[in-house]
Structures are given as structure tokens and as C-alpha cells.
Protein backbone atom coordinates (compact mmCIF):
# COMPACT_ATOMS: atom_id res chain seq x y z
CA UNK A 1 -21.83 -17.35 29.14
CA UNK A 2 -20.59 -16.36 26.17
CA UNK A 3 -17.90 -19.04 25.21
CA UNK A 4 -20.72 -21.80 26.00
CA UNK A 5 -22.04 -21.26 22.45
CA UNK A 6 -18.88 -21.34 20.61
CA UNK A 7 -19.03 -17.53 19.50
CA UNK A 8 -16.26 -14.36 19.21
CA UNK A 9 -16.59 -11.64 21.48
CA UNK A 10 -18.88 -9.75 18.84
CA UNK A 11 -21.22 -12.97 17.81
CA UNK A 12 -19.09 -13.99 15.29
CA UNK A 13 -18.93 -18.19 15.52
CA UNK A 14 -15.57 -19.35 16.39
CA UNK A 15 -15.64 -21.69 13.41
CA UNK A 16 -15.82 -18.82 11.01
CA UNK A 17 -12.85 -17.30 12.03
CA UNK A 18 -10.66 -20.18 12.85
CA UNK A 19 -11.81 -20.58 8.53
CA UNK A 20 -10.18 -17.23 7.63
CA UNK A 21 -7.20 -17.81 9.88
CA UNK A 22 -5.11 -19.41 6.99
CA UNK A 23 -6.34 -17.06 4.26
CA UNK A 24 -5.09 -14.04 6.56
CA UNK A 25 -1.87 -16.41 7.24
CA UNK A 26 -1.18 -16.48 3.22
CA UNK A 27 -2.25 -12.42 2.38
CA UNK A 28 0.98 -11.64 4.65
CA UNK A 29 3.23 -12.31 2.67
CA UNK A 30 1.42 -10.25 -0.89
CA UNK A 31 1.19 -7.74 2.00
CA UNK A 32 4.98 -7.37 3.10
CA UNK A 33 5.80 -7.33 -0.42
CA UNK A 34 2.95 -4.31 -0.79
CA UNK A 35 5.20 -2.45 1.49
CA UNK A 36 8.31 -3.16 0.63
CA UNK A 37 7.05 -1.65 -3.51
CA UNK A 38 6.06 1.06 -1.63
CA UNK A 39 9.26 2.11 -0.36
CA UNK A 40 10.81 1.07 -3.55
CA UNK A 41 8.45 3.55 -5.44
CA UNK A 42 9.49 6.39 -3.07
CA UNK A 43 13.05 6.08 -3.88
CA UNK A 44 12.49 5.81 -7.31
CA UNK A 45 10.02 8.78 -7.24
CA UNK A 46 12.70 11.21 -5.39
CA UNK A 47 15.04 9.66 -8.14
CA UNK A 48 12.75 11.26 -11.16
CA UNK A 49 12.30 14.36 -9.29
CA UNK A 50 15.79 15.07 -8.92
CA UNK A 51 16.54 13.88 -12.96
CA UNK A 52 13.55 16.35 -13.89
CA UNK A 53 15.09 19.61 -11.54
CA UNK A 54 18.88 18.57 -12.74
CA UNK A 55 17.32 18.39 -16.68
CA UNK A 56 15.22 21.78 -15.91
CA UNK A 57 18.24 23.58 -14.76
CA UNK A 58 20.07 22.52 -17.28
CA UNK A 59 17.86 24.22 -19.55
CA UNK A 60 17.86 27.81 -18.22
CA UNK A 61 21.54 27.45 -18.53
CA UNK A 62 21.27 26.48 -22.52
CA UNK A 63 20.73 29.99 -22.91
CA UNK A 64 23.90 31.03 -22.12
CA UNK A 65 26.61 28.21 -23.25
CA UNK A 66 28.57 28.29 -26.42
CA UNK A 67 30.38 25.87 -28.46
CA UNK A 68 31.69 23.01 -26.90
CA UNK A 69 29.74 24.09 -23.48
CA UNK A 70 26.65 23.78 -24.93
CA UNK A 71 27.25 20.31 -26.51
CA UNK A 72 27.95 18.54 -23.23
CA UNK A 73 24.63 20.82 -21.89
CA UNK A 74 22.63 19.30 -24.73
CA UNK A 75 24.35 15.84 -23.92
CA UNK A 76 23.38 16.36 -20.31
CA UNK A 77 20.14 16.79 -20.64
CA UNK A 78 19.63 14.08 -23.24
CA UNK A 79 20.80 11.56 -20.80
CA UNK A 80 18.84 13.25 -18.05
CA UNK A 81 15.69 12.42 -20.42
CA UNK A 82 16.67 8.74 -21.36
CA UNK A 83 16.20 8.36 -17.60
CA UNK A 84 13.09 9.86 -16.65
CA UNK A 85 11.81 7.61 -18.90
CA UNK A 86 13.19 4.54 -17.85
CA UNK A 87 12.70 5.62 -13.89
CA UNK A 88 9.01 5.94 -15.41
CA UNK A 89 8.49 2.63 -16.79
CA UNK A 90 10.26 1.45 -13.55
CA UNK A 91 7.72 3.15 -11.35
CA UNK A 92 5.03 1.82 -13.64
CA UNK A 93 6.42 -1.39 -13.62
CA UNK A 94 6.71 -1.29 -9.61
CA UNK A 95 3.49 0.11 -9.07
CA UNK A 96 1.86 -2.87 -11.12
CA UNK A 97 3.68 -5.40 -9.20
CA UNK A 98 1.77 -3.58 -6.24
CA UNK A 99 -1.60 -3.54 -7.79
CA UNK A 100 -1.43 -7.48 -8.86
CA UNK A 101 -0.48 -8.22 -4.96
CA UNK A 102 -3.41 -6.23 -4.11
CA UNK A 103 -5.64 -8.12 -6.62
CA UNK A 104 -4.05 -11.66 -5.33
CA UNK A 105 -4.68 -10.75 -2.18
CA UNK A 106 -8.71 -10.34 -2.99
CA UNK A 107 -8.71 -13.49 -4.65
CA UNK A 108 -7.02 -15.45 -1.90
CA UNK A 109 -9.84 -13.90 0.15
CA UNK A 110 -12.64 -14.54 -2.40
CA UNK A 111 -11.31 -18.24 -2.90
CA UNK A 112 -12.01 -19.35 1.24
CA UNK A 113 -15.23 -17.65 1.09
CA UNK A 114 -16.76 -18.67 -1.90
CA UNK A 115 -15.00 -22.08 -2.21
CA UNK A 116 -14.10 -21.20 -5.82
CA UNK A 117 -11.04 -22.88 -7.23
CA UNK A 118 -9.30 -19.85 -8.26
CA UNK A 119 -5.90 -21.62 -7.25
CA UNK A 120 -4.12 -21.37 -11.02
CA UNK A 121 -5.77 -17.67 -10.93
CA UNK A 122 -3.90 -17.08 -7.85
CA UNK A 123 -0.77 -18.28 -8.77
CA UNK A 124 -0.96 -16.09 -12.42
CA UNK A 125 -0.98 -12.86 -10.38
CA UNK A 126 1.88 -14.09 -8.08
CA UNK A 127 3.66 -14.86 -11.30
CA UNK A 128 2.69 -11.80 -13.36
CA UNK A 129 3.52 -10.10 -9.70
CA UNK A 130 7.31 -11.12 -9.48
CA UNK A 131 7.72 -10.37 -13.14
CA UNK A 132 6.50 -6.46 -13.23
CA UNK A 133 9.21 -6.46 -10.10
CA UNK A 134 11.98 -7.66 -11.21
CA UNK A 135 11.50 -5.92 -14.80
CA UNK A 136 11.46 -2.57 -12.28
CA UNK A 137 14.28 -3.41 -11.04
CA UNK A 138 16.25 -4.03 -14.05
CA UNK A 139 14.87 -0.80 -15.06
CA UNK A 140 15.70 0.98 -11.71
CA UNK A 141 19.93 -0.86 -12.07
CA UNK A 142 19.83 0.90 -15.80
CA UNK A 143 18.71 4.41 -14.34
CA UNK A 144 21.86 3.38 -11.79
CA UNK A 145 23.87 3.08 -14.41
CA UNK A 146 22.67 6.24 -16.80
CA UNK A 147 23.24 8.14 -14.06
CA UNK A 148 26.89 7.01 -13.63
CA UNK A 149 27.63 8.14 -17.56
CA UNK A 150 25.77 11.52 -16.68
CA UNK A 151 28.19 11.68 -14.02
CA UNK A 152 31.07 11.24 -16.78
CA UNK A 153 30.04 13.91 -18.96
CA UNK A 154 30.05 16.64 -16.05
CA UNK A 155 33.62 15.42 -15.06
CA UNK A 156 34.79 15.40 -19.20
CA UNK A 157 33.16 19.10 -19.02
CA UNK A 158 35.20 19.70 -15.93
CA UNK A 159 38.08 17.90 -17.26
CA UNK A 160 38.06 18.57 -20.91
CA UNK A 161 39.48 15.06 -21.19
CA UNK A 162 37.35 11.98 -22.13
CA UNK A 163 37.40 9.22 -19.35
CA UNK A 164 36.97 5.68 -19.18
């Protein structure tokens, strides 16, 4: 039989797998969090799309404003700009965080089978990890709020009042 000499169903030995157990165990969480970016990036990915079409329509209508219209066009669009940049260095930012969970992961991997002691290594990336996050999402909660003052300046437009 089979399970007499201590083997997996494909020959792998029972002891080399009950070894990788906690290293799968610990590259679930980097994992989750791989996911969870990922979903992050897509919203802020629709977000730049839709700041790029609003800035791009804007521009064909340039053309045709005067005056005061053509102010709050040029002021529209300037905003628009300030945040596809910093939706881009969010997205950057995010997509990093991604890439050092990936690279964690490996070395949590590389650690068990090599028996390296890559443990401060390890914990860097998870550092360096949380950081390029949570500077994304300070970036992503000041696209939030650029987009509120672009908001502003269609309803002054609209208006022809300043509000606060």
C-alpha cells in the first residue's frame, strides 16, 4: 500500500508537505491582501478614466467658451489634471504594495526551503508593503476630495455664485 511508506498520493513524502504546510498557512494572508489591491486598483483605474474623458471633453468645448465660461473651463480641467496625477501615483503606489506582497510571499517560500534566515528581509517587505498602501490611500482620499472642489466649480458655473 501506498500509505505504508509514508508518501502523498503522487510520491511526494508526507514529511515534505506537512514542512510547507505553515509557509502556505503564512502566504494567505500577503495573498488576501494581493486581492484586495487588486480591486482597489480597479476602482482607482475607472476613477482616472473617467477624470481623463471629463478633462478631454472639456477640451473640445474650450473652443467655443468666452469670458468668464472659459475661465471655469480652464479651471475645470486644471483640477481634472491635478488628479490624474495624484490617482496615478495612487495606482503606482497600490500596485507596489502588490508587487512587495508578491515578493514577500517568494521569500516566505524561499526561507522554509532553503533554511535561510531571511526573517528581518521578510518583515522589510511587509513593512515597505503597508507603507506604499496606506500612502495610496491617502492619495486615493485627496483625489476624493479634488473631485468634491471640481464638483464646486461646475455648480459656481451653474450658479454664478461662489459656494462654501
Amino acid at each position: 500500500m501506498r500509505g505504508d511508506n509514508n508518501e502523498g498520493e503522487k510520491g511526494i513524502p508526507m514529511n515534505q508537505i506537512q514542512q510547507i504546510i505553515p509557509q502556505l498557512r503564512d502566504a494567505v494572508g500577503p495573498v488576501i491582501l494581493i486581492s484586495g489591491v487588486g480591486l482597489l486598483l480597479l476602482t482607482m483605474t475607472n476613477r482616472l478614466g473617467r477624470a481623463i474623458d471629463r478633462a478631454r471633453m472639456l477640451k473640445n468645448e474650450l473652443s467655443v467658451r468666452t469670458g468668464h465660461e472659459r475661465e471655469q473651463t480652464i479651471a475645470q480641467v486644471t483640477v481634472l489634471f491635478r488628479r490624474a496625477r495624484i490617482i496615478r501615483l495612487s495606482i503606482t503606489l497600490a500596485a507596489s504594495s502588490a508587487a512587495l506582497a508578491a515578493v514577500m510571499i517568494m521569500g516566505l517560500f524561499i526561507n522554509s526551503l532553503l533554511d535561510s534566515r531571511l526573517e528581518i528581509l521578510i518583515a522589510l517587505l511587509f513593512i515597505a508593503c503597508m507603507c506604499c498602501l496606506i500612502a495610496s490611500l491617502v492619495a486615493f482620499i485627496c483625489d476624493i476630495n479634488l473631485s468634491l472642489h471640481a464638483v464646486k466649480l461646475e455648480l459656481e458655473a451653474i450658479t454664478k455664485a461662489p459656494l462654501e
